[in-house]
Protein backbone atom coordinates (compact mmCIF):
# COMPACT_ATOMS: atom_id res chain seq x y z
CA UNK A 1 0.00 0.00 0.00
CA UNK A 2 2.96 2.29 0.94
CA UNK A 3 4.28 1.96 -2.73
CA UNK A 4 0.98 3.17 -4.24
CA UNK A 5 0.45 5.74 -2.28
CA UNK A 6 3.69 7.05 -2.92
CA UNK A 7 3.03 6.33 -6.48
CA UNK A 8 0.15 8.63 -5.84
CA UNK A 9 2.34 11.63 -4.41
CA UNK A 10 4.15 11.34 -7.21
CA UNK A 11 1.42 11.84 -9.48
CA UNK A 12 -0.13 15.08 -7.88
CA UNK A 13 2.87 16.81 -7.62
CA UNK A 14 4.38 15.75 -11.22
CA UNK A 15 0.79 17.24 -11.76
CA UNK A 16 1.25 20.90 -10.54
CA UNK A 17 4.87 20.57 -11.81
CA UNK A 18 3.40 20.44 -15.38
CA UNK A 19 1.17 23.21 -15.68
CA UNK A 20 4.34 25.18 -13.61
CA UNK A 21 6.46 24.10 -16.45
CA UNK A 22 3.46 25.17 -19.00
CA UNK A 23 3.25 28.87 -17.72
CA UNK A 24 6.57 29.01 -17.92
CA UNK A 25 6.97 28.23 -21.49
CA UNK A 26 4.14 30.20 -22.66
CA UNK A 27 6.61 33.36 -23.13
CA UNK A 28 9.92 31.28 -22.05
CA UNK A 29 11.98 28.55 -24.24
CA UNK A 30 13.12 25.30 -23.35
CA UNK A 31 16.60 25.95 -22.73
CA UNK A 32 15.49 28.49 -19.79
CA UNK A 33 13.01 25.89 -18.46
CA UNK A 34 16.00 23.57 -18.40
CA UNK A 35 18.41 25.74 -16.30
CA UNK A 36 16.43 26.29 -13.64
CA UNK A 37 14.37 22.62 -13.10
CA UNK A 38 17.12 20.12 -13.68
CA UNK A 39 19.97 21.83 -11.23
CA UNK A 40 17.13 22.43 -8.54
CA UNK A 41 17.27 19.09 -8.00
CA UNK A 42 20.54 18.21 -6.81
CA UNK A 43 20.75 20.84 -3.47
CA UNK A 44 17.01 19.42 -2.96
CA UNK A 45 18.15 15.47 -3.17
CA UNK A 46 21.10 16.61 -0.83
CA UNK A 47 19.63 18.06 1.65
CA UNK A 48 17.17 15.62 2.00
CA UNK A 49 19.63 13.03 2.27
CA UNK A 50 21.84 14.71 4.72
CA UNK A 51 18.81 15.71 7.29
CA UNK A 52 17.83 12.00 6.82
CA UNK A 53 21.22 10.35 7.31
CA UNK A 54 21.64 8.42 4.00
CA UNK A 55 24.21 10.19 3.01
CA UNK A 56 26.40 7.37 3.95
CA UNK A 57 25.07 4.82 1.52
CA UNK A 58 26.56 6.56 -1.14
CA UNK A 59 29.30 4.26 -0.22
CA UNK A 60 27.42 1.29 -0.65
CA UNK A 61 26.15 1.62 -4.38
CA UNK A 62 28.26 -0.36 -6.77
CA UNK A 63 29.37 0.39 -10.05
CA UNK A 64 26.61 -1.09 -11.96
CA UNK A 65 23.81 0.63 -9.70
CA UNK A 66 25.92 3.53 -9.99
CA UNK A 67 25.87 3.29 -13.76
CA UNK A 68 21.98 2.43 -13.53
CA UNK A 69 21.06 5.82 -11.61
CA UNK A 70 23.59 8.39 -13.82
CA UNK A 71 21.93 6.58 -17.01
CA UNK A 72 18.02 7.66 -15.41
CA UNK A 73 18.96 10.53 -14.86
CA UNK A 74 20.23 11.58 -17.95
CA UNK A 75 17.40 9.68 -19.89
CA UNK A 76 14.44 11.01 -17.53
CA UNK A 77 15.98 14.54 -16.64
CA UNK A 78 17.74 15.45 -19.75
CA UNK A 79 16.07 13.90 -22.63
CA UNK A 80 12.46 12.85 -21.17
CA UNK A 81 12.31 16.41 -20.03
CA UNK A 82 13.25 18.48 -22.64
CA UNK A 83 10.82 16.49 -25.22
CA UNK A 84 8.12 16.81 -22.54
CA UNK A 85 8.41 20.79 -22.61
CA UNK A 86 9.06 20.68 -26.18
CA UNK A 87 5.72 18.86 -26.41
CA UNK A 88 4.09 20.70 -24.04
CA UNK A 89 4.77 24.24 -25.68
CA UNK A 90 3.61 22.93 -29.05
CA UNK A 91 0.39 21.64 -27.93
CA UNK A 92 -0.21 22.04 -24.20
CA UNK A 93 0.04 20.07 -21.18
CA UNK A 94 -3.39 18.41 -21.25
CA UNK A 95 -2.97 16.82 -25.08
CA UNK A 96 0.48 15.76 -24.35
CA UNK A 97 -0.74 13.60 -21.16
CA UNK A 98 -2.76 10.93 -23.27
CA UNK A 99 0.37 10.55 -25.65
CA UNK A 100 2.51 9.66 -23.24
CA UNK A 101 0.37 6.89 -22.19
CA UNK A 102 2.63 4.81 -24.40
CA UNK A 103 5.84 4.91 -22.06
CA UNK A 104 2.89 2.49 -19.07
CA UNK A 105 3.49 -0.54 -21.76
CA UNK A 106 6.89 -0.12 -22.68
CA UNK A 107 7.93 0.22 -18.96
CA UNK A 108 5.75 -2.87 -18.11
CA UNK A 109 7.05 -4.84 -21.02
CA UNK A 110 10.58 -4.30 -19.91
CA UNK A 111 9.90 -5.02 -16.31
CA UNK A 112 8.48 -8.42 -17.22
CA UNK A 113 11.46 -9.00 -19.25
CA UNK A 114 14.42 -7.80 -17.64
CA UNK A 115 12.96 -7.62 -13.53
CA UNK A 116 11.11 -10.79 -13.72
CA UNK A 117 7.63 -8.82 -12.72
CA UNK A 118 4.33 -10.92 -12.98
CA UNK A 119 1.58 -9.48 -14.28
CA UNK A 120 -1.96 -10.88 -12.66
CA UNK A 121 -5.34 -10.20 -13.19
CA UNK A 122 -5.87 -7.58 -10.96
CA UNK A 123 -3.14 -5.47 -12.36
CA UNK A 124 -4.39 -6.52 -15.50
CA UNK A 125 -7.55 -4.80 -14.72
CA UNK A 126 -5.60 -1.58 -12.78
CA UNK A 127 -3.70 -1.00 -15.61
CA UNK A 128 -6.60 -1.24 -18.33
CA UNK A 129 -8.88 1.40 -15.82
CA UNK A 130 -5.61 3.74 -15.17
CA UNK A 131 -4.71 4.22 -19.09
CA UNK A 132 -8.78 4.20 -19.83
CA UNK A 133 -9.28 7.29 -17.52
CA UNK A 134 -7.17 9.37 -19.13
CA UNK A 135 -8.56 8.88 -22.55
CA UNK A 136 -11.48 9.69 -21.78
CA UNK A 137 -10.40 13.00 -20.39
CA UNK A 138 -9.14 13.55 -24.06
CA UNK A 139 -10.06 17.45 -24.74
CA UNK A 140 -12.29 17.98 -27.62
CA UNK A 141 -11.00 20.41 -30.29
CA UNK A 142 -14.69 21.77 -30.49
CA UNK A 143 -14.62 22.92 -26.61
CA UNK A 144 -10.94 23.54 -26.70
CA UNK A 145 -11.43 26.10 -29.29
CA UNK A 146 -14.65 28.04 -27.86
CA UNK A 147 -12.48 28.44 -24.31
CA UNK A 148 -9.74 29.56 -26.69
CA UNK A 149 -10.99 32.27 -28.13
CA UNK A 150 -12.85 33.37 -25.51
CA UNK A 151 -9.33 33.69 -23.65
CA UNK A 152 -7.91 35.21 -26.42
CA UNK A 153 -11.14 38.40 -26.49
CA UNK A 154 -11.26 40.79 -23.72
CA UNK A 155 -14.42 40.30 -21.38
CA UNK A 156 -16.98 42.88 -22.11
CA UNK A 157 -16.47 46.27 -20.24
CA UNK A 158 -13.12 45.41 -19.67
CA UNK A 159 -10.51 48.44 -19.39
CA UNK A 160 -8.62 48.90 -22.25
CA UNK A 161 -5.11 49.18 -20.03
CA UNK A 162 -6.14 45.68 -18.63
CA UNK A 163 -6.75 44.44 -21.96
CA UNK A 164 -3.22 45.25 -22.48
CA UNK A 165 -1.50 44.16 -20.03
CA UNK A 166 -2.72 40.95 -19.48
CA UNK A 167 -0.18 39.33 -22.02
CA UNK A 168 -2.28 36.11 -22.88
CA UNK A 169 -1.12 34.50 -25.89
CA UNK A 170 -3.43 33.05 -28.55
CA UNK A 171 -3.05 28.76 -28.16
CA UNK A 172 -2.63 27.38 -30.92
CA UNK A 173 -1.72 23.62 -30.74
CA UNK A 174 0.71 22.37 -33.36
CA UNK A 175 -0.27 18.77 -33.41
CA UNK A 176 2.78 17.36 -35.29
CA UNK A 177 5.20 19.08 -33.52
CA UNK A 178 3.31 18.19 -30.26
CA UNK A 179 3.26 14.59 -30.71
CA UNK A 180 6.31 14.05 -32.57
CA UNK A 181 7.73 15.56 -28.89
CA UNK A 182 5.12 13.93 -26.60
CA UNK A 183 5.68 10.26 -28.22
CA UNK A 184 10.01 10.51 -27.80
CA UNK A 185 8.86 11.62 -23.90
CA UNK A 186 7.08 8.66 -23.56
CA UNK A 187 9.59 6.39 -24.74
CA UNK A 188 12.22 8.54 -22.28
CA UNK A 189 10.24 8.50 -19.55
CA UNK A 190 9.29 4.49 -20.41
CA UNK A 191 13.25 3.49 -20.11
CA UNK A 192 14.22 5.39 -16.86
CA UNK A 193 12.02 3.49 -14.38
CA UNK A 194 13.78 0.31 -15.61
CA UNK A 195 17.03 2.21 -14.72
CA UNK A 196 16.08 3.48 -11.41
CA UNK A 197 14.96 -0.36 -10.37
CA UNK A 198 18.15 -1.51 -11.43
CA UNK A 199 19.97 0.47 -9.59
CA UNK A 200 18.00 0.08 -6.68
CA UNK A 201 16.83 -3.04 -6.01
CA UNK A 202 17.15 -4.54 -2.53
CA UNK A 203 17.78 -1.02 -1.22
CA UNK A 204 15.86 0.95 1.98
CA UNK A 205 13.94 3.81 1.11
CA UNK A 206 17.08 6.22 2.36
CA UNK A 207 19.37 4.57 -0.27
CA UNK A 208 16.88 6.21 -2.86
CA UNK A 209 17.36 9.80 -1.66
CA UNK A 210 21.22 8.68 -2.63
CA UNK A 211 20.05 7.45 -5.92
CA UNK A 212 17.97 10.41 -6.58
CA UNK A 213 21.18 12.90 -5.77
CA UNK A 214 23.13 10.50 -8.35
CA UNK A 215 20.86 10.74 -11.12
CA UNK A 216 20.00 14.43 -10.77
CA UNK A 217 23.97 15.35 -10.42
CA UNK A 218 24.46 13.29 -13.43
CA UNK A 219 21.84 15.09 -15.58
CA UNK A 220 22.63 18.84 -14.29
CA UNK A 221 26.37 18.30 -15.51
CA UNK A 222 25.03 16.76 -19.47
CA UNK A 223 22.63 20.03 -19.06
CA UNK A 224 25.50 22.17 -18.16
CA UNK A 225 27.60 20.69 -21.12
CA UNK A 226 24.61 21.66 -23.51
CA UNK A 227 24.37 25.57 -22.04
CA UNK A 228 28.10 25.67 -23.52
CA UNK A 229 26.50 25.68 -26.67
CA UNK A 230 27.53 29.23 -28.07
CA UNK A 231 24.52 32.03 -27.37
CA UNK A 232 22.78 29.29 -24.74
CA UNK A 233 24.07 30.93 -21.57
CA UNK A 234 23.46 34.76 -22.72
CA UNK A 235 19.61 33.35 -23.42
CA UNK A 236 19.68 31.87 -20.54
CA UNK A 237 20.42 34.82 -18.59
CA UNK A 238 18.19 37.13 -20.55
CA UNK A 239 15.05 34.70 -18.79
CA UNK A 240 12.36 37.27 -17.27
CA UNK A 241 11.61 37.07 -13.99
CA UNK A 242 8.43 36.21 -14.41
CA UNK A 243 9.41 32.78 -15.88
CA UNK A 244 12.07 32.52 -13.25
CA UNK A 245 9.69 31.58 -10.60
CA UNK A 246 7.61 29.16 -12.53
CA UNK A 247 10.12 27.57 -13.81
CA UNK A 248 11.74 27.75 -10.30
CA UNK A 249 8.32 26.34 -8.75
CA UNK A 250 8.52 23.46 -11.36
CA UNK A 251 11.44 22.29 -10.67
CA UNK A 252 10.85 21.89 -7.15
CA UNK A 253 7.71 19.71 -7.71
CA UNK A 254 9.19 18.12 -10.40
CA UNK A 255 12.29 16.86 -7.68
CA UNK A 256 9.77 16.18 -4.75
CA UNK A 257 7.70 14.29 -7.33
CA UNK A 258 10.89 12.45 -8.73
CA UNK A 259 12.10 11.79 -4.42
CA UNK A 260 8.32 10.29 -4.20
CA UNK A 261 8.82 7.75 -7.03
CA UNK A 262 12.41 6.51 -6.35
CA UNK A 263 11.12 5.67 -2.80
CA UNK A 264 8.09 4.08 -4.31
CA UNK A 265 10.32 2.19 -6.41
CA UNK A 266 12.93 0.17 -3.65
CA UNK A 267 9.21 -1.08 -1.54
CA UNK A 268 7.03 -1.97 -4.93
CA UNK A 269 7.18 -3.49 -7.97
CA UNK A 270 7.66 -0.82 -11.08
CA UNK A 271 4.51 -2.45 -12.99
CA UNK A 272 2.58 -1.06 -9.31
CA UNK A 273 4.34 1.79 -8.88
CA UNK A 274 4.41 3.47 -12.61
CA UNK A 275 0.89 3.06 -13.39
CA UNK A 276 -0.52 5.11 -10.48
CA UNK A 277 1.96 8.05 -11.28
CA UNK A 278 0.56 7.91 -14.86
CA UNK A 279 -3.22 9.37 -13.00
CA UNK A 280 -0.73 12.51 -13.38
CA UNK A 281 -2.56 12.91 -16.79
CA UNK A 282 -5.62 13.33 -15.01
CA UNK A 283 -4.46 15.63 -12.34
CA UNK A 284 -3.17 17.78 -14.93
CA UNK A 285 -6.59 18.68 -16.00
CA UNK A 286 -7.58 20.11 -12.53
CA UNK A 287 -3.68 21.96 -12.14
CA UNK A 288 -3.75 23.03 -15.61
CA UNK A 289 -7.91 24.71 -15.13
CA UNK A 290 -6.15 25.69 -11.63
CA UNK A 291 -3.31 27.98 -12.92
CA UNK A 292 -3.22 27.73 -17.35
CA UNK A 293 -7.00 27.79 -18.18
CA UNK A 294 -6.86 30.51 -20.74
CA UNK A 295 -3.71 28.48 -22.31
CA UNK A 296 -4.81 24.74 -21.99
CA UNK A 297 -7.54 23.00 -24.22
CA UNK A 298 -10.13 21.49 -21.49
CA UNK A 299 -12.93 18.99 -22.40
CA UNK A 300 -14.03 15.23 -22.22
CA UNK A 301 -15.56 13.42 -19.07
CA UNK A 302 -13.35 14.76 -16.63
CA UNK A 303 -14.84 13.62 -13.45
CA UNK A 304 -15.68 10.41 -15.11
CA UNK A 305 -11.93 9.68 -16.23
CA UNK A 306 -10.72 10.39 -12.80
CA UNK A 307 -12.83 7.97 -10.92
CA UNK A 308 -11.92 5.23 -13.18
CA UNK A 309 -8.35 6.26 -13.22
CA UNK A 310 -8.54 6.13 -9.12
CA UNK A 311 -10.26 2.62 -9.13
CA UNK A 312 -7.66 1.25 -11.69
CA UNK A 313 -4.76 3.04 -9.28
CA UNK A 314 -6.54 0.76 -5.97
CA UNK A 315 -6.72 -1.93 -7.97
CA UNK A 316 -2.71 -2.11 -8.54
CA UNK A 317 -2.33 -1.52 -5.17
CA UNK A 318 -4.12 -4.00 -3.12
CA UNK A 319 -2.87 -7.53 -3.57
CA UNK A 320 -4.75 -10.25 -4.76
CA UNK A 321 -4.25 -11.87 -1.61
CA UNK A 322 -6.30 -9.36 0.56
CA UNK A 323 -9.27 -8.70 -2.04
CA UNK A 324 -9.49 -12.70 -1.64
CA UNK A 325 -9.42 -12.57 2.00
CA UNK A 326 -12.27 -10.03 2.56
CA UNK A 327 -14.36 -10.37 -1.02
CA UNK A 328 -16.51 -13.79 -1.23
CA UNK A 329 -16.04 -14.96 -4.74
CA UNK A 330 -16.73 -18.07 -6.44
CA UNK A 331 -13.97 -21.30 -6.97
CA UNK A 332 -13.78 -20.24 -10.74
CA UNK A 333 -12.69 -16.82 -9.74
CA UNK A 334 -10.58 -17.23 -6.80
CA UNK A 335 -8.51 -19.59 -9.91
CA UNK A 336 -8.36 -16.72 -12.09
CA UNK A 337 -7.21 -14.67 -9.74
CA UNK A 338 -4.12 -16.79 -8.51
CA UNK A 339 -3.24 -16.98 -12.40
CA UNK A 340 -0.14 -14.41 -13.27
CA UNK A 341 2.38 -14.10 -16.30
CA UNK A 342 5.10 -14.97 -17.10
């Protein structure tokens, strides 16, 4: 239960961390977004580990796990990240959600193959609800384009000095660009929980603070090797301030999301854990009305998704053993239950 709740965590912070990192790039770029929210994380990871004492275990990682962590990092921070905001600025945070849906199956697929995971039928079932309930969130273009343009028109009566200085950009999505981005997220963000397990396994839940510090330092130096690139620190340092602290507040839900998981990780298994931080695509509906409303497309059975998405997310998280215990169900049932694969 402890996993999936921390699965959970995961998901409503990654949550707010996306429509952070969606202000942000309204009138920001990538690059900037990537200065400020992959560094963040390594003083965050560090002084987390020191107050809890796990500093120590640093010691105790081999090479391999080592290896594991640096190769997350740079895959999840670095490269999941950037295609995620790339994505995200093309199309907005709500349509890029659904797309990455594809990394749940490729990280399942690989944790049956390479972690010996089982899949049974109640996970079966958790899985099928948790992917469902995001889909049928989908925004419609119809809706997405009446809130639109009513963003984009000043209310009636409204000042013409507020008019002006709201600074609300028209939304267009760019689909290919947006998907193109959203699908190479998925398949970053589909490797790096393989990684993390890896690297992990048979570890406390202090060793993970350690391995979160590892994979964050790892990706802030490959980020820092990329600002090199002539003209990338000058626009860096040209950011607005404005941007500064969303981009700032991103990356600090972003890491306490990312500390969340890689707990969640060394107490349950990755085909658990990852599902439940996927019912981030439906939290992302309620952050993004929260905070991007005028910039997000909205639409689809919202409340509808999210309950379904929630019963999927208990359903990975209970074993089959205690639904048995307290839920009468037939002989023929109670057999399909016990079945898993491989």
């Amino acid at each position: 239960m402890l996993g999936g709740f921390l699965g959970l965590l995961a998901a409503l912070t990654f949550a707010f961390n996306n429509a952070s990192a969606r202000r942000g790039v309204l009138t920001g770029s990538v690059a900037q977004a990537m200065a400020i929210t992959v560094p963040i994380g390594v003083p965050i990871f560090f002084i987390t580990a020191l107050v809890a004492g796990s500093l120590p275990a640093l010691a105790s990682l081999s090479s391999f796990a080592l290896l594991c962590l640096t190769g997350a990092g740079i895959i999840h921070f670095v490269f999941g990240r950037y295609c995620n905001y790339r994505g995200t600025k093309a199309m907005g945070a709500n349509l890029v959600g659904p797309v990455q849906q594809v990394s749940l199956p490729l990280t399942l697929g690989l944790a049956i193959w390479i972690l010996g995971e089982t899949l049974t039928p109640l996970r079966l079932i958790g899985i099928v609800l948790v992917v469902l309930g995001p889909m049928l969130t989908l925004p419609g273009k119809e809706r997405g384009a009446k809130t639109l343009n009513a963003a984009a028109s000043p209310a009636a009566g409204e000042p013409p000095a507020v008019r002006t200085t709201r600074e609300i950009p028209r939304f267009e999505p760019n689909y290919a660009e947006g998907y193109i981005w959203a699908f190479l997220s998925a398949v970053g963000y589909g490797v790096s929980p393989i990684l993390v397990t890896l690297g992990l396994q048979h570890k406390n839940l202090g060793v993970s603070l350690v391995g979160g510090l590892v994979a964050y330092a790892a990706a802030t130096v490959v980020t820092f090797l990329i600002l090199l690139w002539p003209g990338q620190i000058r626009h860096v340092l040209s950011m607005r301030a404005n941007n500064a602290r969303w981009f700032t507040l991103s990356g600090v839900l972003v890491c306490l999301s990312q500390m969340f998981l890689y707990m969640g990780y060394t107490i349950a298994p990755v085909s658990v854990v990852t599902p439940i931080q996927r019912l981030s695509n439906v939290f992302r509906l309620y952050t993004g009305w929260l905070i991007n409303r005028d910039h997000e497309e909205f639409g689809g059975a919202v409340i509808i998704g999210t309950i379904v998405s929630l019963v999927g997310a208990l359903a990975l998280s209970v074993s089959t053993e205690v639904v048995l215990a307290y839920v009468p169900l037939p002989d023929a049932i109670v057999a399909i239950a016990h079945w898993h694969w491989p």
